[in-house]
Structures are given as C-alpha cells and as structure tokens.
N, C-alpha and C. Protein backbone atom coordinates (compact mmCIF):
# COMPACT_ATOMS: atom_id res chain seq x y z
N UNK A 1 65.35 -50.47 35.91
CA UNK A 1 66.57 -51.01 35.32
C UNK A 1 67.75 -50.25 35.92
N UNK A 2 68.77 -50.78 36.58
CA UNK A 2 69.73 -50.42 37.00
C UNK A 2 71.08 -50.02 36.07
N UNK A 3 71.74 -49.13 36.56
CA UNK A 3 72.75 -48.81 35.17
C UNK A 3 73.71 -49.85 34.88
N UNK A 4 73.87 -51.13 35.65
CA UNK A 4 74.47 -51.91 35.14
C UNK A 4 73.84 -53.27 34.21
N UNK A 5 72.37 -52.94 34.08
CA UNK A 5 72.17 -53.51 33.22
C UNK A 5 72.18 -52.87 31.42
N UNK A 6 72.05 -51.70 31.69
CA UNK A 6 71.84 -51.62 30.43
C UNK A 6 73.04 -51.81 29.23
N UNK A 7 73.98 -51.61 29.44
CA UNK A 7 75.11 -52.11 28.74
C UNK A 7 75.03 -53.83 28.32
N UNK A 8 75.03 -54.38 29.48
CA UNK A 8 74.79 -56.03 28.89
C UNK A 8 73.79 -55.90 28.10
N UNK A 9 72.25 -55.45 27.79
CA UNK A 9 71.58 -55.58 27.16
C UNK A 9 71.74 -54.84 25.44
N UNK A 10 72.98 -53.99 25.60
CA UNK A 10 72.89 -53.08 24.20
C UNK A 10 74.48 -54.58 23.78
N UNK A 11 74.69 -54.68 24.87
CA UNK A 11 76.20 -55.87 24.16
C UNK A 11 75.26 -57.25 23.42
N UNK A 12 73.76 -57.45 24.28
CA UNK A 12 72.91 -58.36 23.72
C UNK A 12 72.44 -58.10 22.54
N UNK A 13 72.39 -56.99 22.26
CA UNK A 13 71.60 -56.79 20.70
C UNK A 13 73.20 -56.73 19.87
N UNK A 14 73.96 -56.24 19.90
CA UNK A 14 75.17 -55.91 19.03
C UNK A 14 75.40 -57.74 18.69
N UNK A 15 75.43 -58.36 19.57
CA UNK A 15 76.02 -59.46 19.59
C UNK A 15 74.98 -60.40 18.48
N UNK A 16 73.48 -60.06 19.09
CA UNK A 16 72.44 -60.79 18.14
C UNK A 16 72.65 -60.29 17.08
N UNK A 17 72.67 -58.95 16.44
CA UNK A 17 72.29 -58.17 14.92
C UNK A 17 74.08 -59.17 14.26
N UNK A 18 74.85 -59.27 15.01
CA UNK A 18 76.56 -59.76 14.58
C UNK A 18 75.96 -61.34 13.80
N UNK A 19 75.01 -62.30 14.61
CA UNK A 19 74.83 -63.15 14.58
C UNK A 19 74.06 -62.85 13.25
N UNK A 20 73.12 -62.52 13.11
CA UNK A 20 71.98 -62.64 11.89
C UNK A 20 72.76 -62.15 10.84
N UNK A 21 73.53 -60.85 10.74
CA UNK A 21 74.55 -60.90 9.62
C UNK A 21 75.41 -61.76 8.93
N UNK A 22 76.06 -62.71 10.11
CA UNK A 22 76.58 -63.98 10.04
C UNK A 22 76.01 -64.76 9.43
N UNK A 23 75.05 -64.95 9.45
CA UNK A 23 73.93 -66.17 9.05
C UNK A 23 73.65 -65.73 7.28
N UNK A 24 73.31 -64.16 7.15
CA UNK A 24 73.03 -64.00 6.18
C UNK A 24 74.22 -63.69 5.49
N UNK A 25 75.24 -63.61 5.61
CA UNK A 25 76.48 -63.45 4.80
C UNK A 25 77.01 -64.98 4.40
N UNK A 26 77.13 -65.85 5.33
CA UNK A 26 77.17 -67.18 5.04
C UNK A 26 75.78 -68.06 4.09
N UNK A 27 74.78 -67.55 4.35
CA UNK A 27 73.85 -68.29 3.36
C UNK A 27 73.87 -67.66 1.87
N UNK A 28 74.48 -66.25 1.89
CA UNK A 28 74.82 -66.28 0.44
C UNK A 28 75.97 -66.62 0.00
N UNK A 29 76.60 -66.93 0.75
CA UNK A 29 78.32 -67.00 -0.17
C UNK A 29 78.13 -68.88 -0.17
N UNK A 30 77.48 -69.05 0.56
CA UNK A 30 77.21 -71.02 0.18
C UNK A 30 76.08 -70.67 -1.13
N UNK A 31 74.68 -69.92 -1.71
CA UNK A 31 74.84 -70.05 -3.22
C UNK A 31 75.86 -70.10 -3.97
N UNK A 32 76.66 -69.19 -3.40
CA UNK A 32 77.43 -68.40 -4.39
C UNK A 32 78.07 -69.76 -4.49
N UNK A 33 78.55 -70.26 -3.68
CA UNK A 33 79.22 -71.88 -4.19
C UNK A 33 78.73 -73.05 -4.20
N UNK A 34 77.70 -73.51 -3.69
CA UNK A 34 76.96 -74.53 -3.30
C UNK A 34 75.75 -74.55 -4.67
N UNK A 35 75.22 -73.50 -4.72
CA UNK A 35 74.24 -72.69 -5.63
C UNK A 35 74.27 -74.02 -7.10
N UNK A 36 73.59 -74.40 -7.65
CA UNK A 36 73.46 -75.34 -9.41
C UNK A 36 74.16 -74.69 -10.34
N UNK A 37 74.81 -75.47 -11.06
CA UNK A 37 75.57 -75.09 -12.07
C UNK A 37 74.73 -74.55 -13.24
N UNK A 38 75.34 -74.18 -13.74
CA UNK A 38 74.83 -73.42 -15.58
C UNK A 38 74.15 -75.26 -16.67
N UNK A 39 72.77 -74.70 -16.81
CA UNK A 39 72.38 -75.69 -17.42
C UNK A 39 70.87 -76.94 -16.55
N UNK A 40 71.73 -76.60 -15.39
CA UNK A 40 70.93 -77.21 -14.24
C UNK A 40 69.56 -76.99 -14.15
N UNK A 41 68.89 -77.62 -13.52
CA UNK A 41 67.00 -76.89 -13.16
C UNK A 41 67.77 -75.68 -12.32
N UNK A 42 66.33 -74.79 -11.93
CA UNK A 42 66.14 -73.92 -10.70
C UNK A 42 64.87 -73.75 -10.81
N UNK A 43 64.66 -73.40 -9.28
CA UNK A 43 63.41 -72.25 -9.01
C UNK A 43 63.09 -71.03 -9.77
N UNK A 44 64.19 -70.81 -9.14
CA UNK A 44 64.50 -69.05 -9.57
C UNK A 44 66.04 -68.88 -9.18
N UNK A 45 66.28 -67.28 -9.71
CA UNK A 45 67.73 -67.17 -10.07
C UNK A 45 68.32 -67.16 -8.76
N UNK A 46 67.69 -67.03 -7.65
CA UNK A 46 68.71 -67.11 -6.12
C UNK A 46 69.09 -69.08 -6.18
N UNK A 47 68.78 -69.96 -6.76
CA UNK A 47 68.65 -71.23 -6.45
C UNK A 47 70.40 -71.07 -7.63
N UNK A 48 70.52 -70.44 -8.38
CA UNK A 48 72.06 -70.74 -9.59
C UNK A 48 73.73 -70.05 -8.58
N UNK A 49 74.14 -71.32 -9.13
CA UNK A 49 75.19 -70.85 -8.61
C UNK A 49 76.34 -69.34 -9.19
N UNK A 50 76.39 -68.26 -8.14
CA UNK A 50 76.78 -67.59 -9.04
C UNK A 50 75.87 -66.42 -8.97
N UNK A 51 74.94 -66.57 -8.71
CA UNK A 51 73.91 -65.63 -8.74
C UNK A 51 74.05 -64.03 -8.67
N UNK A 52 74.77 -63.54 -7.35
CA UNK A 52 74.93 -62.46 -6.85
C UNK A 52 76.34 -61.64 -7.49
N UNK A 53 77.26 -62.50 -7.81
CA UNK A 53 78.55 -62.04 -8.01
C UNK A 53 79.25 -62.87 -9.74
N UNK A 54 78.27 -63.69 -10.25
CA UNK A 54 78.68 -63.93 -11.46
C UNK A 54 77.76 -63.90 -12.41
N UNK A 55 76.87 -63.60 -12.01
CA UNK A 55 75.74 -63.03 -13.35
C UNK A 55 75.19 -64.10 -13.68
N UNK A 56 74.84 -65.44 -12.67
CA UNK A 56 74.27 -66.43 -13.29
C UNK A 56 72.34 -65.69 -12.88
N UNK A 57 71.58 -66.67 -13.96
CA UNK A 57 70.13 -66.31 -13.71
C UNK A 57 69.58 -67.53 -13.98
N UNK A 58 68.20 -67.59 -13.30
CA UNK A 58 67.10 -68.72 -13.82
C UNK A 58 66.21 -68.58 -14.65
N UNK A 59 66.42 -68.88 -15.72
CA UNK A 59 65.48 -68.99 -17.34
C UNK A 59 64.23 -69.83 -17.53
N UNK A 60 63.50 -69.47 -17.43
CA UNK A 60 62.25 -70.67 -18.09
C UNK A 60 61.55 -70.51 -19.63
N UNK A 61 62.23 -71.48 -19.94
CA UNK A 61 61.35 -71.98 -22.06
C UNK A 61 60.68 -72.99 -21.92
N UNK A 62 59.26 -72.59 -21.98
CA UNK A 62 58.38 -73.67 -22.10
C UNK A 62 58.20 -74.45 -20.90
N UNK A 63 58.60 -73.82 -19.86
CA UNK A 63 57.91 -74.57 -18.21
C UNK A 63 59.40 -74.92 -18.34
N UNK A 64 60.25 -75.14 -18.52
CA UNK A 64 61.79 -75.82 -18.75
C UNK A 64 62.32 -74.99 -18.01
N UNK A 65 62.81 -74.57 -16.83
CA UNK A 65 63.91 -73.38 -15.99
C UNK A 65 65.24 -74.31 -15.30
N UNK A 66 65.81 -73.39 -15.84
CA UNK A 66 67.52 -73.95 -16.04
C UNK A 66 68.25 -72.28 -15.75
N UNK A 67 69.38 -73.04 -14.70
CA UNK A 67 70.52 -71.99 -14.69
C UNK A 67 70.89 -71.64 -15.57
N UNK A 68 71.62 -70.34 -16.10
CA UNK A 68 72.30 -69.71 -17.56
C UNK A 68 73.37 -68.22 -16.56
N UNK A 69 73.64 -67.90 -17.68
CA UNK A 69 74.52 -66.48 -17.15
C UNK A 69 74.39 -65.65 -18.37
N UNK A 70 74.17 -64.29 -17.94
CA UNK A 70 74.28 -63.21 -19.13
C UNK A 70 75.38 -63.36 -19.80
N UNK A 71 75.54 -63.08 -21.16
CA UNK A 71 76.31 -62.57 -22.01
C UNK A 71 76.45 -61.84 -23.41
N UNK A 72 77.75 -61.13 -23.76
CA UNK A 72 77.60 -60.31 -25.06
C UNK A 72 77.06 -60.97 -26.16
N UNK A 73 77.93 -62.17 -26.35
CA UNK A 73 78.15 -62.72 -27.64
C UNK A 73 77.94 -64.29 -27.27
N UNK A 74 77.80 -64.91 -28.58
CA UNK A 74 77.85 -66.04 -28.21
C UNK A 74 79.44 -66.96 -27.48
N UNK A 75 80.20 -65.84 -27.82
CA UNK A 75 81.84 -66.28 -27.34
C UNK A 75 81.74 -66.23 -25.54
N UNK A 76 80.52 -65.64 -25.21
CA UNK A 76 80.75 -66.11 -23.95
C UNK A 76 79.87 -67.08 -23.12
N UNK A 77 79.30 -67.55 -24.00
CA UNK A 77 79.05 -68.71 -23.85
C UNK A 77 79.74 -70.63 -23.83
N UNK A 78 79.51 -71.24 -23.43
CA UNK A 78 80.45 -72.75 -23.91
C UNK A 78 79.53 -73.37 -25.28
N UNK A 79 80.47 -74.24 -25.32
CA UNK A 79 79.89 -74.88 -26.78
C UNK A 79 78.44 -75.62 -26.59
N UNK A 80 77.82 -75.67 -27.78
CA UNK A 80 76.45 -75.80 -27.91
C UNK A 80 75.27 -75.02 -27.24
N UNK A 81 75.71 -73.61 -26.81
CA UNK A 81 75.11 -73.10 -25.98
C UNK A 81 75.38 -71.94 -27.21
N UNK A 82 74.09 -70.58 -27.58
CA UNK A 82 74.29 -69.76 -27.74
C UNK A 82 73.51 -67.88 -27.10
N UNK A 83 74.05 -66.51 -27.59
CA UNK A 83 73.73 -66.05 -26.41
C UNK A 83 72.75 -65.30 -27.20
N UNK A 84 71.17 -65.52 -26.49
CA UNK A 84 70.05 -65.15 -26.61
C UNK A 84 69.01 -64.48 -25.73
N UNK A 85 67.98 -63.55 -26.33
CA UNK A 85 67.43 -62.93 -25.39
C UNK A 85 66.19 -63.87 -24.99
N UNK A 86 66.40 -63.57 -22.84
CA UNK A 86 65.25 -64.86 -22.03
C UNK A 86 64.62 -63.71 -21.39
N UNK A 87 63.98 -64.35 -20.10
CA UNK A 87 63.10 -63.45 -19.32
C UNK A 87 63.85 -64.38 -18.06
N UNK A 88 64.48 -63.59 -16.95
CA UNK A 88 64.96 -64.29 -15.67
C UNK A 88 63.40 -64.37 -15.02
N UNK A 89 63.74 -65.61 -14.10
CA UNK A 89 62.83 -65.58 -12.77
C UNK A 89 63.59 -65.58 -11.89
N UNK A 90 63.07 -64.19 -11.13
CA UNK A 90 63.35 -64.08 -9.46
C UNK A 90 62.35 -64.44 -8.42
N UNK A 91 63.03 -65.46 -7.83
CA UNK A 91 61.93 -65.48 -6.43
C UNK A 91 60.80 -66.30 -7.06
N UNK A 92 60.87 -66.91 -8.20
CA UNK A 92 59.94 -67.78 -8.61
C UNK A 92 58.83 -66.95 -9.17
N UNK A 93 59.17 -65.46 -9.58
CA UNK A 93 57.81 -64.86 -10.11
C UNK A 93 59.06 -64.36 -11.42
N UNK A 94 58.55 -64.69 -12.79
CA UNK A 94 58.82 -64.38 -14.51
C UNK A 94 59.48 -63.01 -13.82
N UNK A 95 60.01 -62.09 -14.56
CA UNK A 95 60.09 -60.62 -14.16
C UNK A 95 59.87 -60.43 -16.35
N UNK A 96 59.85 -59.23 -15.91
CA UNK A 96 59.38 -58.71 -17.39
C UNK A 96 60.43 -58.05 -18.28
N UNK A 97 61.94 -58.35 -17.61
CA UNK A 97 63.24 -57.66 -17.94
C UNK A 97 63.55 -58.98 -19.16
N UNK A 98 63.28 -58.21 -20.12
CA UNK A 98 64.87 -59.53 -21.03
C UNK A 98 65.74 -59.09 -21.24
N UNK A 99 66.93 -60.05 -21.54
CA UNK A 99 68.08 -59.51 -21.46
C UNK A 99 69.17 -60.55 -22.04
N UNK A 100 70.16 -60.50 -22.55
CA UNK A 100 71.01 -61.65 -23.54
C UNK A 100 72.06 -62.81 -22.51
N UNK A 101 71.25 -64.03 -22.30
CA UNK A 101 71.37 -64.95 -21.79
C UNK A 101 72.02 -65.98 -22.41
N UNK A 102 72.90 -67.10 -22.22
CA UNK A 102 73.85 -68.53 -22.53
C UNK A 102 72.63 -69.08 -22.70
N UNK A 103 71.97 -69.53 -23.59
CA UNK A 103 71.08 -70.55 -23.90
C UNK A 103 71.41 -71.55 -25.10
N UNK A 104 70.95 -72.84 -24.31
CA UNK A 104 71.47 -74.29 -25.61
C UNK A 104 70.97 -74.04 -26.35
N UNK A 105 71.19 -74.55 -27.39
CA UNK A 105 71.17 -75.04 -28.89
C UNK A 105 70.15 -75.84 -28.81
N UNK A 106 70.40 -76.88 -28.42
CA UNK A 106 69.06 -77.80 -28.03
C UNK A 106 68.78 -78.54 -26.69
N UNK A 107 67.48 -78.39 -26.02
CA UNK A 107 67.48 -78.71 -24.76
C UNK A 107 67.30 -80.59 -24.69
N UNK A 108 67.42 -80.73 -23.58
CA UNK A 108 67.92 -82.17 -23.76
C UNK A 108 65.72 -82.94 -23.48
C-alpha cells in the first residue's frame, strides 16, 4: 500500500461510519414522528410515536397492545383514559418493569 492510499481509505471509513449514523439518526427521529399515535396497536414500544423523547410505550391487556405514555396522575392523561400501572413491551418481549401508564377506561 502506497502512502497515498491510505488517507483515501481512512476518508472511506469516516465517510461510511458518517453515513450509518445518518441512517440511524434519521430512522429514529421518523418514529419519533412517523411512529402510532397514543391508543393505536404496536409491536412494541419502538413501533409508538414518541418513544425515545416523549415517554410513549407499548402496553399489552389481554393480547390487546396499544400505544400509551407514562404518567403521574390521571391529569396527564386525555379524557376517558386513566393513569394506571402496565407492563411495557420492548422489542416485542413483556419486560417485567411496571410502571404508571395513560390507560382507557374502556377498550374499544
């Protein structure tokens, strides 16, 4: 390898690692907006919009998984919705954390 290659090849990786950051900075900030609203189905909590930067999560009651978002009280919740303890799924596997979630009143 001659010394004028090796520079193009370290500008080749800087340039690739620039690219995959790109990719992965843009595929989360499209959840973050693109992502299902509160109430919606999901997979799991990467599928809610909101996920990373608004505290939304994916809930499952009874095989039923729907977007929600943590909260204190039921005041931070919207109407007919109140705030109760769920179990999120990440990545499509239950996790064993509960924690006080926007959940309806009655599911449809």
């Amino acid at each position: 390898m001659s010394r004028g290659t090796k520079p193009r090849i370290r500008r080749g990786l800087w340039i690739a690692l620039a690219a995959v950051i790109a990719v992965l900075v843009l595929g989360i900030g499209a959840i973050q907006i693109f992502g299902n609203d509160m109430g919606e189905p999901c997979a799991d909590s990467y599928s809610c919009k909101g996920f990373l930067l608004g505290g939304a999560e994916c809930v499952d009651i009874d095989g039923d998984s729907f977007c929600t978002r943590y909260c204190d009280s039921n005041d931070d919740c919207p109407d007919g919705w109140s705030c109760r303890g769920a179990t999120p799924t990440v990545l499509t596997v239950k996790t064993s954390t509960t924690d006080e979630v926007c959940m309806p009143d009655k599911r449809r």
